[in-house]
Protein backbone atom coordinates (compact mmCIF):
# COMPACT_ATOMS: atom_id res chain seq x y z
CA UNK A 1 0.00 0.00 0.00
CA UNK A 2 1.60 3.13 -0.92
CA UNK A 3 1.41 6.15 1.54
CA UNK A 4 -0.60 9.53 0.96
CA UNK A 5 1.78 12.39 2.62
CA UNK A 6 1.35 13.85 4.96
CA UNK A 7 0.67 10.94 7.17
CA UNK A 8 0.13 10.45 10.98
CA UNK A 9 0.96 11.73 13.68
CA UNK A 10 0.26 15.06 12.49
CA UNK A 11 1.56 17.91 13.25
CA UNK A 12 0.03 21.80 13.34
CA UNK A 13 1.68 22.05 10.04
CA UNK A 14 1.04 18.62 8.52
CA UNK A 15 -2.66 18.99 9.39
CA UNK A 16 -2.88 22.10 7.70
CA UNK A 17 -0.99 20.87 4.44
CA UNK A 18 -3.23 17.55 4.70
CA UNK A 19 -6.63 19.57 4.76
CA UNK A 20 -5.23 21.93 1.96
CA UNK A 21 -4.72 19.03 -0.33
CA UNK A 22 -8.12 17.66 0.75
CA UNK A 23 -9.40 20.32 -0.53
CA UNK A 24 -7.16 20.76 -3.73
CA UNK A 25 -8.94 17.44 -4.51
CA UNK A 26 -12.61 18.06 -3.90
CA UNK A 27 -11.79 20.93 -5.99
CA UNK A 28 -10.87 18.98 -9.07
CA UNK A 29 -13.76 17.38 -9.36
CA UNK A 30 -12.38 14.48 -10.27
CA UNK A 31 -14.08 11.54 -8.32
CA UNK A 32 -11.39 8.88 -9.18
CA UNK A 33 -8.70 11.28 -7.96
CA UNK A 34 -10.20 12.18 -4.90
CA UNK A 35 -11.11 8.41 -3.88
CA UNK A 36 -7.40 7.47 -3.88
CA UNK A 37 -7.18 9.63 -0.96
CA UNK A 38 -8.99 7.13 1.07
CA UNK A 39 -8.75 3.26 2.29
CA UNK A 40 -10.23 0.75 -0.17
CA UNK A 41 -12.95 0.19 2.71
CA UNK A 42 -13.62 3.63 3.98
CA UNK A 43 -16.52 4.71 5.66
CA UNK A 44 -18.77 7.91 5.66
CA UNK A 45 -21.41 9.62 6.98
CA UNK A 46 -22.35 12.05 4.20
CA UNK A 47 -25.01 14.03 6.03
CA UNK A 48 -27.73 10.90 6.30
CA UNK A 49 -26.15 8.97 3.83
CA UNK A 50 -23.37 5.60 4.49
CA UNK A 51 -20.83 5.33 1.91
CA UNK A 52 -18.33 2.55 2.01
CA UNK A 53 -15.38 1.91 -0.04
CA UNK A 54 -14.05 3.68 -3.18
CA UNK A 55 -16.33 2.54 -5.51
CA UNK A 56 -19.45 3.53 -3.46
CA UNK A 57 -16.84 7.12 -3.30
CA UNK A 58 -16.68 7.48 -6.75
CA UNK A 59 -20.30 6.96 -7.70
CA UNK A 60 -20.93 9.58 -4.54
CA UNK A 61 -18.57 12.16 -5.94
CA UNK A 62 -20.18 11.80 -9.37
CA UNK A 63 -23.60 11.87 -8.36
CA UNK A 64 -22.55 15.31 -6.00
CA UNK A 65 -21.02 16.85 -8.87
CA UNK A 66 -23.57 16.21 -11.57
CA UNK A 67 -25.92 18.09 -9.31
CA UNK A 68 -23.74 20.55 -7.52
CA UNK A 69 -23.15 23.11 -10.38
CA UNK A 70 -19.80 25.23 -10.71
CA UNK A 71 -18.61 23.45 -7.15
CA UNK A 72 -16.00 25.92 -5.13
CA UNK A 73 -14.65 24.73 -1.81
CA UNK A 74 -13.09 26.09 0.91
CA UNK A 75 -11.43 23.91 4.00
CA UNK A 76 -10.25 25.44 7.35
CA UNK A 77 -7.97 23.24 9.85
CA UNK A 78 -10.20 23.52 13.13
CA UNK A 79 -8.34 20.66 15.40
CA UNK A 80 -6.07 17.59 15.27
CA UNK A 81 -4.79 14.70 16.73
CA UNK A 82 -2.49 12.24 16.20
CA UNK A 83 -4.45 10.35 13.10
CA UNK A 84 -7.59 12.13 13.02
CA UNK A 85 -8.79 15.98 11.87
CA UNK A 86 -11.50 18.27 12.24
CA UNK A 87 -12.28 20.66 9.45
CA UNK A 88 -15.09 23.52 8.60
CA UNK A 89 -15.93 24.28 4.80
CA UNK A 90 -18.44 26.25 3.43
CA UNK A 91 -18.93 25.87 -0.59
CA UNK A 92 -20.40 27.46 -3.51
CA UNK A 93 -22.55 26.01 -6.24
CA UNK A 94 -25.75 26.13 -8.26
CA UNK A 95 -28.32 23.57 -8.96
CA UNK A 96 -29.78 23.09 -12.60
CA UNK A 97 -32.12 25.87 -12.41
CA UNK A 98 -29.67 28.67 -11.10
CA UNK A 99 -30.39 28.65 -7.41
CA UNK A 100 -26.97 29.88 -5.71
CA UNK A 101 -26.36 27.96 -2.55
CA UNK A 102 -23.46 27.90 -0.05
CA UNK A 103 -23.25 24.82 2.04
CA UNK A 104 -21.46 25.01 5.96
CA UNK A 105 -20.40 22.29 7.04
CA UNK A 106 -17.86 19.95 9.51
CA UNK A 107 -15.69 17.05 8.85
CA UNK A 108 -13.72 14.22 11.79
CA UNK A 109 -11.51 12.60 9.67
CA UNK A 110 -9.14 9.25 10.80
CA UNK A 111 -6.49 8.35 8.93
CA UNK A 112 -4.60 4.87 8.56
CA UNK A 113 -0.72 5.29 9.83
CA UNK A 114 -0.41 5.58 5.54
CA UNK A 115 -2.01 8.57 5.65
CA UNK A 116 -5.20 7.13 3.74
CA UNK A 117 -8.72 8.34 5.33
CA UNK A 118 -10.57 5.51 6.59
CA UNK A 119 -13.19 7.48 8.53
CA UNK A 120 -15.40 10.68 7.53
CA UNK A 121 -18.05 12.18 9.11
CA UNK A 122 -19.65 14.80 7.39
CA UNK A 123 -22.16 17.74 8.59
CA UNK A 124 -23.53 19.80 6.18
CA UNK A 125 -26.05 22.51 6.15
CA UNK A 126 -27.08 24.29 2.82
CA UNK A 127 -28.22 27.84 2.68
CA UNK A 128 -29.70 29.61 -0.65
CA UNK A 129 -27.34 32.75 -1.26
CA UNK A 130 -28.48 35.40 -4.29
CA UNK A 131 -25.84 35.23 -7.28
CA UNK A 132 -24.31 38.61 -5.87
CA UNK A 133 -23.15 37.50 -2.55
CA UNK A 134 -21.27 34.40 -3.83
CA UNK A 135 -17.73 35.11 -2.58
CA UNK A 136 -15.99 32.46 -4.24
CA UNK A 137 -15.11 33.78 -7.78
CA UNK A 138 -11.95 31.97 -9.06
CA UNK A 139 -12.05 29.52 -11.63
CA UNK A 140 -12.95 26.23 -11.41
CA UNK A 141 -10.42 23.80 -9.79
CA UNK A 142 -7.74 24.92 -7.32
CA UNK A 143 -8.29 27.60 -4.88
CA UNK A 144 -5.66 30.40 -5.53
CA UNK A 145 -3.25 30.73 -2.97
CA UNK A 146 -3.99 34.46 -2.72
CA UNK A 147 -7.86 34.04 -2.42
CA UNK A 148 -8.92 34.65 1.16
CA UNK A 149 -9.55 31.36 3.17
CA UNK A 150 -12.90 30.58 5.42
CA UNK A 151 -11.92 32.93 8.67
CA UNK A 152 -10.98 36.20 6.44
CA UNK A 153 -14.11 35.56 4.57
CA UNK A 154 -15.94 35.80 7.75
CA UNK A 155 -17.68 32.34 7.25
């Protein structure tokens, strides 16, 4: 099995760089990509829904981004321990018919000693925003390293 730097036990600054690329991934879009971050029989709890393994991942991720229009995410480190992490996000998208939305939510992640998530919990709350007060305006994939994160956007 190969490892997925950073791995455990994190540090302030590992945690940080491990989140960032969690979210470099989401970003992409790319459902294959992103399920390589995880252990062949991960688990989630994806608001009310139980996702296990990559495959059930992938189909996941695909299904999100088919509906999830123009998807922009932002991650924020907000504790860690050893192998697990706690994040917040908020992200931007649309539905079919134009309806803006930014979705808050939490993640408790746990990671194998390879660095590989075997564990995520997700919380997520979605609130209808008017086009105009989207704050997330780079293009689609990564988040510029210049564009302000979750804290200095005031979410």
């Amino acid at each position: 099995m190969s490892a997925k730097p950073p791995v455990p036990p994190f540090t302030r600054e590992s945690a940080i760089e491990k989140v960032r690329l969690a979210e470099d991934g989401w970003n992409s879009r790319t459902p294959e990509k992103v399920a390589l971050a995880y252990t062949e029989d991960s688990r989630w709890r994806n608001r009310a829904e139980w996702v296990t393994g990559r495959e059930e991942i992938v189909a996941f991720l695909a299904r999100k981004w088919s509906r999830e229009l123009d998807y922009r995410l932002i991650k924020e480190l907000w504790a860690y321990d050893d192998h697990r992490i706690a994040v917040r996000f908020a992200y931007e998208w649309h539905d079919d018919a134009g309806t803006w939305y930014r979705s808050y939510g939490n993640e408790n992640w746990e990671f194998d000693d390879n660095g590989l998530m075997r564990t995520r919990h997700a919380c997520i709350n979605d609130a209808p925003i008017k086009e105009s007060d989207r704050a997330y305006h780079w293009p689609l994939g990564r988040r510029p390293d210049d564009h302000p994160g979750l804290s200095d956007l005031g979410f």
